[in-house]
Protein backbone atom coordinates (compact mmCIF):
# COMPACT_ATOMS: atom_id res chain seq x y z
CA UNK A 1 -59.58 -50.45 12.69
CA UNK A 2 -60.91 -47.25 12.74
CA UNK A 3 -58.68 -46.76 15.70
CA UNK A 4 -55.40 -47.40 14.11
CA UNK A 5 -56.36 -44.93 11.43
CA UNK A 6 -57.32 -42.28 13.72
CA UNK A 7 -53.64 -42.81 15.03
CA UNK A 8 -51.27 -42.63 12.20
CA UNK A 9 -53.17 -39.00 10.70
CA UNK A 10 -52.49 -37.85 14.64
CA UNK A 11 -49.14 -39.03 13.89
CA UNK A 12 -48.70 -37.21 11.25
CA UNK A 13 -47.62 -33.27 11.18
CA UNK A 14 -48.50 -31.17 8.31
CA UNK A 15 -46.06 -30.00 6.29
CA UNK A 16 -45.37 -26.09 5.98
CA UNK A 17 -45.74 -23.65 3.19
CA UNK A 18 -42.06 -23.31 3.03
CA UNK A 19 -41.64 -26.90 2.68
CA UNK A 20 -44.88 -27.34 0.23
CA UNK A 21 -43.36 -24.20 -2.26
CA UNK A 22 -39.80 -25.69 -2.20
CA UNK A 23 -41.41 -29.83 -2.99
CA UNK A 24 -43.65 -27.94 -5.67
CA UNK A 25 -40.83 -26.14 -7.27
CA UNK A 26 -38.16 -28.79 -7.25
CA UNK A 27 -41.04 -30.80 -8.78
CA UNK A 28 -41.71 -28.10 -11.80
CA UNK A 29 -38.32 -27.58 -12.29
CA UNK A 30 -37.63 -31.45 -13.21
CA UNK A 31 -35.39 -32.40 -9.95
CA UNK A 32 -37.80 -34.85 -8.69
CA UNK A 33 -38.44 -36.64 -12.01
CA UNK A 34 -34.63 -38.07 -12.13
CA UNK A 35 -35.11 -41.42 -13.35
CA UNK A 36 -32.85 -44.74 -12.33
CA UNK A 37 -31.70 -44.29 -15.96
CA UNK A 38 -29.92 -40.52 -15.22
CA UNK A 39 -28.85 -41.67 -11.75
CA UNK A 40 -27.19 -44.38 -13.18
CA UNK A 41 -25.74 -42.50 -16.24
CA UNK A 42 -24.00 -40.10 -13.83
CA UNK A 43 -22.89 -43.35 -11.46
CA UNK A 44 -21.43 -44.71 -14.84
CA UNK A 45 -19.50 -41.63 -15.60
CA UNK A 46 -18.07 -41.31 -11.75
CA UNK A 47 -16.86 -45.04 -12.48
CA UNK A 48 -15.44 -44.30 -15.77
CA UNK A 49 -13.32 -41.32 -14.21
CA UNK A 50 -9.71 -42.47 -15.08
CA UNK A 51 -6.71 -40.71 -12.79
CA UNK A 52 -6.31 -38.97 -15.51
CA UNK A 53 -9.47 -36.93 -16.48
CA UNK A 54 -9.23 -36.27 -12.76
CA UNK A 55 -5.49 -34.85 -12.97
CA UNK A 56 -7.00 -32.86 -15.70
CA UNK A 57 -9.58 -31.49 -13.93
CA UNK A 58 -7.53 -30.30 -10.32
CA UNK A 59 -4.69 -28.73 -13.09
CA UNK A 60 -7.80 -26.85 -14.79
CA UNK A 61 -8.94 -26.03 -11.27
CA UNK A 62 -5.21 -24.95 -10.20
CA UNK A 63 -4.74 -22.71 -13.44
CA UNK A 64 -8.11 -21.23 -12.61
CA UNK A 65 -7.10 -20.10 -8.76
CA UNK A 66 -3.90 -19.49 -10.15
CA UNK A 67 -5.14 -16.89 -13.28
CA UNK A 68 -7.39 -14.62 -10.52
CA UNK A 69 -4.53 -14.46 -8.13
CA UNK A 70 -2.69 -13.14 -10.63
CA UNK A 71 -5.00 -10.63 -11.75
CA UNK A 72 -5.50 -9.76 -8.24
CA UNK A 73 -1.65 -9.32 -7.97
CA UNK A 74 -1.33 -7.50 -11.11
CA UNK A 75 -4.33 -5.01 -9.91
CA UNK A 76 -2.32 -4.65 -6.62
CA UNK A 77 0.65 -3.63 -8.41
CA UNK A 78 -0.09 -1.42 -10.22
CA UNK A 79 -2.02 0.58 -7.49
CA UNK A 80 1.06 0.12 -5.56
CA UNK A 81 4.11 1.19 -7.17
CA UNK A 82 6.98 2.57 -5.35
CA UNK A 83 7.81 5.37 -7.74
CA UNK A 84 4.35 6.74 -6.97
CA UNK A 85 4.82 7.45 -3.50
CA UNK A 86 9.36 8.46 -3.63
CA UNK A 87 10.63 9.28 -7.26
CA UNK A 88 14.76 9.05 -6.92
CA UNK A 89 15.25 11.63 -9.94
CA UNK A 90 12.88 14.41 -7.37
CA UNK A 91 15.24 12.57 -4.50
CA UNK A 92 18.25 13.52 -6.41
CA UNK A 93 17.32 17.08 -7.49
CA UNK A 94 16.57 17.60 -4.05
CA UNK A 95 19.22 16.84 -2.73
CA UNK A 96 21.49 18.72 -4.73
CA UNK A 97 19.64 21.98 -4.42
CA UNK A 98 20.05 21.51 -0.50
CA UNK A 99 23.52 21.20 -0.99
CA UNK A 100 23.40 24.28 -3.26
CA UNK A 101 21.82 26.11 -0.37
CA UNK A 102 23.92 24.29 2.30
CA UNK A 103 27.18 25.67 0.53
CA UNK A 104 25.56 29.18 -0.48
CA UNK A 105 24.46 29.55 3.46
CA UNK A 106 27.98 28.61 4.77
CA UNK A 107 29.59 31.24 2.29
CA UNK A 108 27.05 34.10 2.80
CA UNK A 109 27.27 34.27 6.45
CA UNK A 110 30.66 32.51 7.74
CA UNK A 111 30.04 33.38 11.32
CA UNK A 112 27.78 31.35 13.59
CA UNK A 113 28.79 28.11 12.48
CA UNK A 114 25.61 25.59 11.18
CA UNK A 115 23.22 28.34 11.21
CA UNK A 116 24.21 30.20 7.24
CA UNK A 117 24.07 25.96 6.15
CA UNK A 118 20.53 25.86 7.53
CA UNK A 119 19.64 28.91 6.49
CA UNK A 120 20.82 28.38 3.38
CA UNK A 121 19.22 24.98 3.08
CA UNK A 122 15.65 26.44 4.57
CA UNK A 123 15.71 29.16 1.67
CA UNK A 124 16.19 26.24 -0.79
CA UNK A 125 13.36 23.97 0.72
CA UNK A 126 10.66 27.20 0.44
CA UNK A 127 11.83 28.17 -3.00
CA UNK A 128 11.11 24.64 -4.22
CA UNK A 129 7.67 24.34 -2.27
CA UNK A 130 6.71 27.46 -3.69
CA UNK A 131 7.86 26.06 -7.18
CA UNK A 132 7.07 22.85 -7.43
CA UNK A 133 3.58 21.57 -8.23
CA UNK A 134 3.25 18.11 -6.85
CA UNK A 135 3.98 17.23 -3.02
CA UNK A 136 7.70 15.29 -2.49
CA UNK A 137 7.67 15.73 1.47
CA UNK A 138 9.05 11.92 1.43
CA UNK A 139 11.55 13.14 -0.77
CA UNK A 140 12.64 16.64 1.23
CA UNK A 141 12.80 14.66 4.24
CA UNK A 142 15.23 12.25 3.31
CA UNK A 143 17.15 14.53 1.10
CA UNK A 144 17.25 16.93 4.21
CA UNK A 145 17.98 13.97 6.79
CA UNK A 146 20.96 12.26 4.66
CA UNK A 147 22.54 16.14 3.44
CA UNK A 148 22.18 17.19 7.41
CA UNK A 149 24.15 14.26 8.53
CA UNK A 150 27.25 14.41 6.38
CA UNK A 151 27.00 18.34 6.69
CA UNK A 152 27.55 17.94 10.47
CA UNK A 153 29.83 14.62 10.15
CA UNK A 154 31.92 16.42 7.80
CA UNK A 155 31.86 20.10 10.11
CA UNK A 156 32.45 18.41 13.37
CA UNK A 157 33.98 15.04 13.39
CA UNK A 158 37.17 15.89 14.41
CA UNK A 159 35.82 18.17 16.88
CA UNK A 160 33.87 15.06 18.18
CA UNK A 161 37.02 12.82 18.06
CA UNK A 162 38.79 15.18 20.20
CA UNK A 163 36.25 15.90 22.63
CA UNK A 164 35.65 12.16 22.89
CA UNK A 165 31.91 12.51 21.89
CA UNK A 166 30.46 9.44 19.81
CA UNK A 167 30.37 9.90 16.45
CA UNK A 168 26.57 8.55 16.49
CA UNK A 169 25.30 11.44 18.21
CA UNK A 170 26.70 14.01 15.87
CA UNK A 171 25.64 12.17 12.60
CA UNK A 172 22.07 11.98 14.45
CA UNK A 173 21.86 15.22 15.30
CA UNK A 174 22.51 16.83 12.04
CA UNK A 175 20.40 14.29 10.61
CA UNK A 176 17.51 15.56 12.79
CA UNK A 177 18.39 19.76 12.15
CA UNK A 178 18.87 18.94 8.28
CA UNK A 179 14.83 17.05 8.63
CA UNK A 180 13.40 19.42 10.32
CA UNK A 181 14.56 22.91 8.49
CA UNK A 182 14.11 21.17 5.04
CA UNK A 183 10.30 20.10 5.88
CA UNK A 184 9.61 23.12 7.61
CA UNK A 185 11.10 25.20 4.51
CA UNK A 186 8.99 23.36 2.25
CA UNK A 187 5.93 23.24 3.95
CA UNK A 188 5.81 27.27 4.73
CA UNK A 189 6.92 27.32 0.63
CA UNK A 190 3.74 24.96 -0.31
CA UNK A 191 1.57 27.13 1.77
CA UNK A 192 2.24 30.71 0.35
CA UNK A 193 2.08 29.08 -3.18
CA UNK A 194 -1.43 27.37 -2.09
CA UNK A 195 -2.46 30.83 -1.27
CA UNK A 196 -0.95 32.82 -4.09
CA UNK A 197 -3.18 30.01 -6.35
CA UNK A 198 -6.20 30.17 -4.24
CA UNK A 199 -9.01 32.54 -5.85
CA UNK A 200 -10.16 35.13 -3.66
């Protein structure tokens, strides 16, 4: 007898801390002491649960998941507007300046084709980096791109015609010369005013 005894506490492992602290706290906190009377409440209520109270619920869940993605859209939205990053009323007053200094280059010095436009439309870009507070490269470029490209389409098209270049080419081209004086105009402008404002 004694035997059989001896055999089942060698059977037996002691149990852990970890599993001793987590049996004494689920006992404290009242887990353990659930009675057949709560188990069976809460079986009751599961039975009770009509397709409708459970309709109710997933629609309560729904408008839940449904109220934080909107909040997270609305919070994205407004970080993310497009009028912060291209305003069209700066797009438009850009690009009639450069057109202003396209025309003004083209009637100041007549001879050497392109170059008084460019000129003319460099002159404009620095005066309004030197003038203008907050940064509209996105703005410059495009106004500078799209003014470039009709300026040469406008200048040389029937040159191209005739000459049996494509069209494509030409519209490209001035679309590149119109990009790249405009930016560079209003960069060297941003820079001298970021030095004039820069104390010593």
């Amino acid at each position: 007898m004694s035997d059989r005894s001896d055999e089942l506490t060698a059977d037996r492992e002691p149990a852990s801390t970890d599993d001793l602290l987590e049996e004494t706290e689920r006992l404290l906190s009242g887990e353990g002491s659930s009675g057949p009377d709560e188990a069976s409440a809460s079986e009751l209520e599961d039975a009770q649960a009509t397709p409708e109270t459970e309709a109710a619920r997933s629609s309560a869940k729904a408008g839940s998941r449904l109220g934080s993605l909107r909040s997270r859209l609305g919070s994205l939205g407004s970080r993310a507007t497009p009028s912060k990053y291209f305003s069209p009323k700066a797009f438009l007053a850009l690009t009639l300046a450069v057109v202003a200094g396209l025309f003004v280059g083209n009637l100041l010095v007549p001879v050497g084709g392109p170059v008084g436009g460019l000129l003319g439309a460099f002159v404009v870009a620095f005066v309004l980096g030197l003038v203008t507070s907050k940064r509209r490269y996105l703005e410059v470029s495009v106004a500078g791109a799209a003014v470039g490209s009709v300026a040469a389409l406008l200048d040389f098209v029937i040159t191209a015609i005739a000459v049996g270049s494509s069209v494509t080419r030409l519209v490209a081209f001035g679309a590149a010369a119109g990009l790249v004086v405009c930016v560079a105009g209003y960069y060297f402008g941003r820079d001298l005013r970021d030095g004039l404002s820069r104390e010593v």
